[in-house]
PDB file of N, CA and C in Angstrom:
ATOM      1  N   UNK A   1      -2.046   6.095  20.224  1.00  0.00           N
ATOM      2  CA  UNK A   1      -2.675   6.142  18.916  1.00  0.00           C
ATOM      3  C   UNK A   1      -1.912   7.151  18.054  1.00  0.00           C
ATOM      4  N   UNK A   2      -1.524   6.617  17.143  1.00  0.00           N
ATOM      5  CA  UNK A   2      -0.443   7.925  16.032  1.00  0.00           C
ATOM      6  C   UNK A   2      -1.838   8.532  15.385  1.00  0.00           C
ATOM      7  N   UNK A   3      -1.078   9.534  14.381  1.00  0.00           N
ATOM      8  CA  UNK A   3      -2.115  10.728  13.880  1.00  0.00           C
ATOM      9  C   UNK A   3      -1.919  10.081  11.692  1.00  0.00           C
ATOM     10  N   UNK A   4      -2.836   9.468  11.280  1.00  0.00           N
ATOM     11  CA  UNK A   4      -3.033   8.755  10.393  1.00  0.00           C
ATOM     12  C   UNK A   4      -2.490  10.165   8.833  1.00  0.00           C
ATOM     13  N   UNK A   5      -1.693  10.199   8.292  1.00  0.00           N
ATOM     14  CA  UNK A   5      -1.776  11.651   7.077  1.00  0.00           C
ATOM     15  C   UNK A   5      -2.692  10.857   5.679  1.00  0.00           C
ATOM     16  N   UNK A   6      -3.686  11.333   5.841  1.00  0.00           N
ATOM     17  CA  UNK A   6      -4.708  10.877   4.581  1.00  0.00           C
ATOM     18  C   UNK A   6      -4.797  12.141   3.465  1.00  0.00           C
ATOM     19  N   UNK A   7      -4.805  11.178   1.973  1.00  0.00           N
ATOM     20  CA  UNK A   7      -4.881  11.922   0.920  1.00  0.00           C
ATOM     21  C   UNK A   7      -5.962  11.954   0.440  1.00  0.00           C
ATOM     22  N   UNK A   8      -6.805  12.324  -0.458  1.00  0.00           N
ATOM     23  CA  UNK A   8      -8.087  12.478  -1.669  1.00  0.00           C
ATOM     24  C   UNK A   8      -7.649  12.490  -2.646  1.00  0.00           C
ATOM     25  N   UNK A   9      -8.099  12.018  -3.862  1.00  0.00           N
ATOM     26  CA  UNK A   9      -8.250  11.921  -5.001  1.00  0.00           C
ATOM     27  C   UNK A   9      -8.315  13.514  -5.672  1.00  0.00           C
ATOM     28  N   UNK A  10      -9.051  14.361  -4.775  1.00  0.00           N
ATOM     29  CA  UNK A  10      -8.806  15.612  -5.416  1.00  0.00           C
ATOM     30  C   UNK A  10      -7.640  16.409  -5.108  1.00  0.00           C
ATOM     31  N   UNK A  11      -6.488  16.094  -4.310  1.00  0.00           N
ATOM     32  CA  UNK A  11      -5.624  16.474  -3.818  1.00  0.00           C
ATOM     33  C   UNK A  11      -4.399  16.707  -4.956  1.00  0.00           C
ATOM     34  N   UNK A  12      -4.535  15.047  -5.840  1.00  0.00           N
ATOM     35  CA  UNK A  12      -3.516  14.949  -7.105  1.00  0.00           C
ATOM     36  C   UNK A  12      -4.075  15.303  -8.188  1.00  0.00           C
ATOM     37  N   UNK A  13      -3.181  15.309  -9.124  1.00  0.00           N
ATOM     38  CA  UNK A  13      -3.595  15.925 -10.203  1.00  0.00           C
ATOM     39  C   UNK A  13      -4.192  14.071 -11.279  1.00  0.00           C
ATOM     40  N   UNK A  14      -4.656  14.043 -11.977  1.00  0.00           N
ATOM     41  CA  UNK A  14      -5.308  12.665 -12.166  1.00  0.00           C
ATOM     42  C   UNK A  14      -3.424  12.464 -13.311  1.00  0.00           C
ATOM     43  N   UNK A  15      -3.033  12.731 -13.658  1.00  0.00           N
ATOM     44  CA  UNK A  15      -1.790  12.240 -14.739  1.00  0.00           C
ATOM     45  C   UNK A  15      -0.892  11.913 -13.455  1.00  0.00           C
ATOM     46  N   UNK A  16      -0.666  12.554 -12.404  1.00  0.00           N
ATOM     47  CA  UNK A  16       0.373  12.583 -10.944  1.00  0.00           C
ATOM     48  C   UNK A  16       0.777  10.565 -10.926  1.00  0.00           C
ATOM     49  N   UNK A  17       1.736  10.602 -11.211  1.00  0.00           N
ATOM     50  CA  UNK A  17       2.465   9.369 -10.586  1.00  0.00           C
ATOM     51  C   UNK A  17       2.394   9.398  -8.866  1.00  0.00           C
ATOM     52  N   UNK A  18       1.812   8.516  -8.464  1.00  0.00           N
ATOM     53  CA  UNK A  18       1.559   8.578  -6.864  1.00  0.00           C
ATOM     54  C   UNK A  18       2.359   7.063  -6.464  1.00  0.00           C
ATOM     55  N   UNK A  19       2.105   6.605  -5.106  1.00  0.00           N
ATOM     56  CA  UNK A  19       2.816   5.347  -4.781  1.00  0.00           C
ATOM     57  C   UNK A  19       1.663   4.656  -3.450  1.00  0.00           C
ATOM     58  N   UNK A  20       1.262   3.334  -4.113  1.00  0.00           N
ATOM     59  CA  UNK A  20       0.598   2.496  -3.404  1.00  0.00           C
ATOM     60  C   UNK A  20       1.264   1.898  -2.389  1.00  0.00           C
ATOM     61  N   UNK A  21       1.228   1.936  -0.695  1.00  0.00           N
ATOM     62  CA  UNK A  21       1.593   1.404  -0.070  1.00  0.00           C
ATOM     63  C   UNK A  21       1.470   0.085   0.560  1.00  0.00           C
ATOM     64  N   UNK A  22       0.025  -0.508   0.042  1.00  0.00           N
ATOM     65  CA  UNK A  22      -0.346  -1.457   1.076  1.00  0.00           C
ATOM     66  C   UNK A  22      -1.150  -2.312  -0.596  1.00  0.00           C
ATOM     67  N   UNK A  23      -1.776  -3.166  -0.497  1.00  0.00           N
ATOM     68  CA  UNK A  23      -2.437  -4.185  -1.472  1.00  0.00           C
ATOM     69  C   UNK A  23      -3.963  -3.371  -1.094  1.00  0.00           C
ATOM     70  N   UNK A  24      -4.593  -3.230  -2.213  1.00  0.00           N
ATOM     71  CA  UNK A  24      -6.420  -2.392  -2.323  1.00  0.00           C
ATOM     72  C   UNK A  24      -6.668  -3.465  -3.212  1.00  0.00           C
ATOM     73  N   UNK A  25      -7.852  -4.016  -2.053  1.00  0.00           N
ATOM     74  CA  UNK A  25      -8.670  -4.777  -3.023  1.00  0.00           C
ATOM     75  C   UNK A  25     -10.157  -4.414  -3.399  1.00  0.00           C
ATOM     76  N   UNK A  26     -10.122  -4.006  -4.386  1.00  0.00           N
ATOM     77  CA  UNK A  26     -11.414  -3.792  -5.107  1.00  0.00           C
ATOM     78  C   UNK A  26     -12.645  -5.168  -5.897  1.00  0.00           C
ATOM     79  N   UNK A  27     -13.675  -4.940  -6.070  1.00  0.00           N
ATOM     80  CA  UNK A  27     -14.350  -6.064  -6.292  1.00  0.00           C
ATOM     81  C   UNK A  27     -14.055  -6.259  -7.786  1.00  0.00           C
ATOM     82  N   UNK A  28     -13.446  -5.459  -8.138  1.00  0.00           N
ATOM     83  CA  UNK A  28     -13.212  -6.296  -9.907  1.00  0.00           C
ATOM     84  C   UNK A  28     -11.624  -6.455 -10.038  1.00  0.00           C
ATOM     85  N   UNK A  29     -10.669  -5.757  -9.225  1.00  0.00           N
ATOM     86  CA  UNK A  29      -9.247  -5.901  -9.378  1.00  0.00           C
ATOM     87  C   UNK A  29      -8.554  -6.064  -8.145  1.00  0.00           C
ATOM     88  N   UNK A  30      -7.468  -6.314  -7.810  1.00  0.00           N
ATOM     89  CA  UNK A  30      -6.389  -5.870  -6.759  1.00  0.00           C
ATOM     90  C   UNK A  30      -5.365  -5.461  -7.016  1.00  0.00           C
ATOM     91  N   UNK A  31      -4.910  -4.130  -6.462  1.00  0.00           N
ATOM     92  CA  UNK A  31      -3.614  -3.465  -6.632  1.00  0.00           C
ATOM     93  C   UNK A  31      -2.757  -3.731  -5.997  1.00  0.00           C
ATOM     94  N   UNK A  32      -1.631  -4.349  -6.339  1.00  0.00           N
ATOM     95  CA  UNK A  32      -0.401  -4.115  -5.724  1.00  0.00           C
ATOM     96  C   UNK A  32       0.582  -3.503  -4.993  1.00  0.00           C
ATOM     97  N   UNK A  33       0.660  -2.711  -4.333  1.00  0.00           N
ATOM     98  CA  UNK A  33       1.780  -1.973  -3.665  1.00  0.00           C
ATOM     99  C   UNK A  33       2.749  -1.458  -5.083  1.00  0.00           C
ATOM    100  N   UNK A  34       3.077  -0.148  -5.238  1.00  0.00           N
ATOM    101  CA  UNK A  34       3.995   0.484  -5.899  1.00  0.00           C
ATOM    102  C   UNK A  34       3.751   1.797  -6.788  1.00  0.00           C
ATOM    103  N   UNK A  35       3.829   1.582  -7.820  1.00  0.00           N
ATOM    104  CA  UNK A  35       3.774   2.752  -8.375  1.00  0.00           C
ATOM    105  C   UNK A  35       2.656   2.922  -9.369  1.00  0.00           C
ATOM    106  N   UNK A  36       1.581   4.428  -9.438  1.00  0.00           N
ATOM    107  CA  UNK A  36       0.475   4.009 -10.770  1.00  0.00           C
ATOM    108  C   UNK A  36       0.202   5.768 -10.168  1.00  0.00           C
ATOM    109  N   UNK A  37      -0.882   5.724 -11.654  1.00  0.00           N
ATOM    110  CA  UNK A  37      -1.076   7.061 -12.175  1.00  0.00           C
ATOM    111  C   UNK A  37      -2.153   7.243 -11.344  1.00  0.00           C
ATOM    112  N   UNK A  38      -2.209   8.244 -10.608  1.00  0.00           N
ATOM    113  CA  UNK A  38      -3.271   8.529  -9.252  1.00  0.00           C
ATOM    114  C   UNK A  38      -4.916   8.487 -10.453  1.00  0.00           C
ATOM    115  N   UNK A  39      -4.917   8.565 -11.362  1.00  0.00           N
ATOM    116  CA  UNK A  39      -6.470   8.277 -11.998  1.00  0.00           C
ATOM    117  C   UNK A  39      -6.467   6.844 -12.027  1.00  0.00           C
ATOM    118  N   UNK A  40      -5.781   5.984 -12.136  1.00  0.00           N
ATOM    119  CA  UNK A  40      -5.691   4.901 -12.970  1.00  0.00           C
ATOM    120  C   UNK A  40      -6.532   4.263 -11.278  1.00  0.00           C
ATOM    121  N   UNK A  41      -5.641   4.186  -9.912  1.00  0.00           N
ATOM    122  CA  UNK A  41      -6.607   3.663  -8.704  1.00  0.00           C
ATOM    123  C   UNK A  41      -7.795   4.311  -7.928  1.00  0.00           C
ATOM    124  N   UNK A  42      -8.592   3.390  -7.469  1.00  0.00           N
ATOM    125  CA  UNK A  42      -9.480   3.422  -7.139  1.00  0.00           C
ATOM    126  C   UNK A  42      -9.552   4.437  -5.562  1.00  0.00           C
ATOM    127  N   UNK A  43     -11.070   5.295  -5.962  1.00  0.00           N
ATOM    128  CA  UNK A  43     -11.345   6.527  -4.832  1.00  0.00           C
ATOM    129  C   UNK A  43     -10.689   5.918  -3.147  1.00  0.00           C
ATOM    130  N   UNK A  44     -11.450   4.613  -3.017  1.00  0.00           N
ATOM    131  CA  UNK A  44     -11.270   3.359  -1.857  1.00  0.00           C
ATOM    132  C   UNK A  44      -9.217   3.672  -1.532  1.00  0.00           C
ATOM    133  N   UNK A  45      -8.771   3.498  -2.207  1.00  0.00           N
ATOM    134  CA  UNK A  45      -7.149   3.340  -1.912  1.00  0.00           C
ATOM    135  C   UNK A  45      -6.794   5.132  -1.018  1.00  0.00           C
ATOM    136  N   UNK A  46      -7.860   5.902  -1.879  1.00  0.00           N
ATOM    137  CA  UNK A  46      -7.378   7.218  -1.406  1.00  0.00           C
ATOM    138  C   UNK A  46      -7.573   7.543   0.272  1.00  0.00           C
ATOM    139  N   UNK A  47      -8.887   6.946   0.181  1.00  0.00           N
ATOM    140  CA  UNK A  47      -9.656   7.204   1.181  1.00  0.00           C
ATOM    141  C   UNK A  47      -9.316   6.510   2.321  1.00  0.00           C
ATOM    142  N   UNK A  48      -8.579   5.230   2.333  1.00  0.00           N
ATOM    143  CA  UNK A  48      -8.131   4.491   3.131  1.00  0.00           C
ATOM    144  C   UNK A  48      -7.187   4.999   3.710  1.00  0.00           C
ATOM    145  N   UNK A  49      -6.495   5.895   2.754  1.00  0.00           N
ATOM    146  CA  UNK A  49      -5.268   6.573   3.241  1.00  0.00           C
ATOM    147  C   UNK A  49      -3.743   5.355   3.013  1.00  0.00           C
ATOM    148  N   UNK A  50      -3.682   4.429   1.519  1.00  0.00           N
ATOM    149  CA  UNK A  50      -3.196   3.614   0.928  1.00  0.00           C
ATOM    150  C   UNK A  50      -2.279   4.497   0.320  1.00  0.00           C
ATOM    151  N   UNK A  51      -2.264   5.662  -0.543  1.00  0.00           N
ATOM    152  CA  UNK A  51      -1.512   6.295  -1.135  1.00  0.00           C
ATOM    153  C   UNK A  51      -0.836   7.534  -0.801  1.00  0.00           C
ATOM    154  N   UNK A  52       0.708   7.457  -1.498  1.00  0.00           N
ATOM    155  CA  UNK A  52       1.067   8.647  -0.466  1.00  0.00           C
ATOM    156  C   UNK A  52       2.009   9.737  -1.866  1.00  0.00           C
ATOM    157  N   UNK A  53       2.446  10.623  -1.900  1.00  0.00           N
ATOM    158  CA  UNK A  53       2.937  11.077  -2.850  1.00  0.00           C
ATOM    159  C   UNK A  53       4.460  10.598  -2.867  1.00  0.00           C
ATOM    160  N   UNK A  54       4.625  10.684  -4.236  1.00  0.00           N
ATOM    161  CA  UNK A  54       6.281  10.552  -4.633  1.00  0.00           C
ATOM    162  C   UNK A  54       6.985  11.486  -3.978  1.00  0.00           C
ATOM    163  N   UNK A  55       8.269  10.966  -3.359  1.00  0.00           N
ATOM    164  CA  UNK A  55       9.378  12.111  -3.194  1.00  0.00           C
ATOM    165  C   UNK A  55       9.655  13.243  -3.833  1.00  0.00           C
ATOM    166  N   UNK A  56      10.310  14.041  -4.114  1.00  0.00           N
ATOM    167  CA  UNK A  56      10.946  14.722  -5.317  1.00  0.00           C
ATOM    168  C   UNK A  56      12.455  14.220  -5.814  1.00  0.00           C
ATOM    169  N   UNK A  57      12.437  14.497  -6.551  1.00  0.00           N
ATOM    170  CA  UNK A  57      13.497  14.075  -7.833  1.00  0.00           C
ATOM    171  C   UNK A  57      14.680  14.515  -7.420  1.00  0.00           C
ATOM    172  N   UNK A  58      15.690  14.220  -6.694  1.00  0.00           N
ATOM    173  CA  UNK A  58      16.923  14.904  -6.422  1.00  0.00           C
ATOM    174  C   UNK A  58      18.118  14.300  -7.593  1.00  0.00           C
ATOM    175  N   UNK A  59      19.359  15.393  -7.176  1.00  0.00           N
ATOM    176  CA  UNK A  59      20.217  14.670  -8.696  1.00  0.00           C
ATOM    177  C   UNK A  59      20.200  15.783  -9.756  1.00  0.00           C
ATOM    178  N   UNK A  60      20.811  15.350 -10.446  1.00  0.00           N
ATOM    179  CA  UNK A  60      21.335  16.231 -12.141  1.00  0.00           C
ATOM    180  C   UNK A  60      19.722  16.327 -12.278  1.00  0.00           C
ATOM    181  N   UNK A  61      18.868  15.634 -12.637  1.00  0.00           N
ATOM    182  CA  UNK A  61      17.967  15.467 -12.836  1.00  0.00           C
ATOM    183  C   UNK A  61      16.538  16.853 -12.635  1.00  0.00           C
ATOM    184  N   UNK A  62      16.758  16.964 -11.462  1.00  0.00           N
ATOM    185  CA  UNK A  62      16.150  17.972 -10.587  1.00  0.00           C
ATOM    186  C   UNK A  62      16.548  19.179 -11.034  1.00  0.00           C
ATOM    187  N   UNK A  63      17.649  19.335 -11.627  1.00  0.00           N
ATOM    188  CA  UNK A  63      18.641  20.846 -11.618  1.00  0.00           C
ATOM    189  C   UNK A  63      18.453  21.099 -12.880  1.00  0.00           C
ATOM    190  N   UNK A  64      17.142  21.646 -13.182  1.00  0.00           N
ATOM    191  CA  UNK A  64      17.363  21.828 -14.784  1.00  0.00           C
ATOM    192  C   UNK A  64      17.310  23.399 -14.976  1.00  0.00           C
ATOM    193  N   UNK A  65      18.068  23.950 -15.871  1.00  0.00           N
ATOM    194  CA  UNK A  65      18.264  25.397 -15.919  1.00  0.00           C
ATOM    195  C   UNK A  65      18.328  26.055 -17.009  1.00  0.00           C
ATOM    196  N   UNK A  66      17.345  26.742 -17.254  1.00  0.00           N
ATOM    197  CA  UNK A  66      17.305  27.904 -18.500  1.00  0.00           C
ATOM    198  C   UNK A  66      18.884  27.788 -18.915  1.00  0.00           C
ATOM    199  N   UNK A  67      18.827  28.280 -19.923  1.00  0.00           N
ATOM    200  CA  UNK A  67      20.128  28.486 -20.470  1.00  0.00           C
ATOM    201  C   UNK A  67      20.321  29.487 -21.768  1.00  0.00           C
TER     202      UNK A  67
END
């Protein structure tokens, strides 16, 4: 039996870009697998342990520096 890493809804910040792993079906919608604003899905996806956080940003991108 592996050891399951589950998130909460209070864990992200509600604006947090998060990443849907699996299809959540809810009784008025179904989510897709990919990418959405951790407010925008449903408590159910959290709790299932469906969502997992974004990587970080590596690259020029990442390296931003006072100047």
């Amino acid at each position: 039996m592996s050891i399951e890493h589950r998130y909460y809804r209070s864990t992200f910040l509600p604006t947090e870009v998060v990443e849907l792993r699996q299809i959540c079906f809810t009784p008025s919608r179904i989510f897709e697998p990919g990418k959405y604003i951790a407010g925008d899905l449903p408590a159910i996806a959290f709790e299932m342990g469906l969502v997992d956080r974004l990587p970080p940003i590596r690259g020029k991108n990442a390296e931003i520096r006072d100047r």
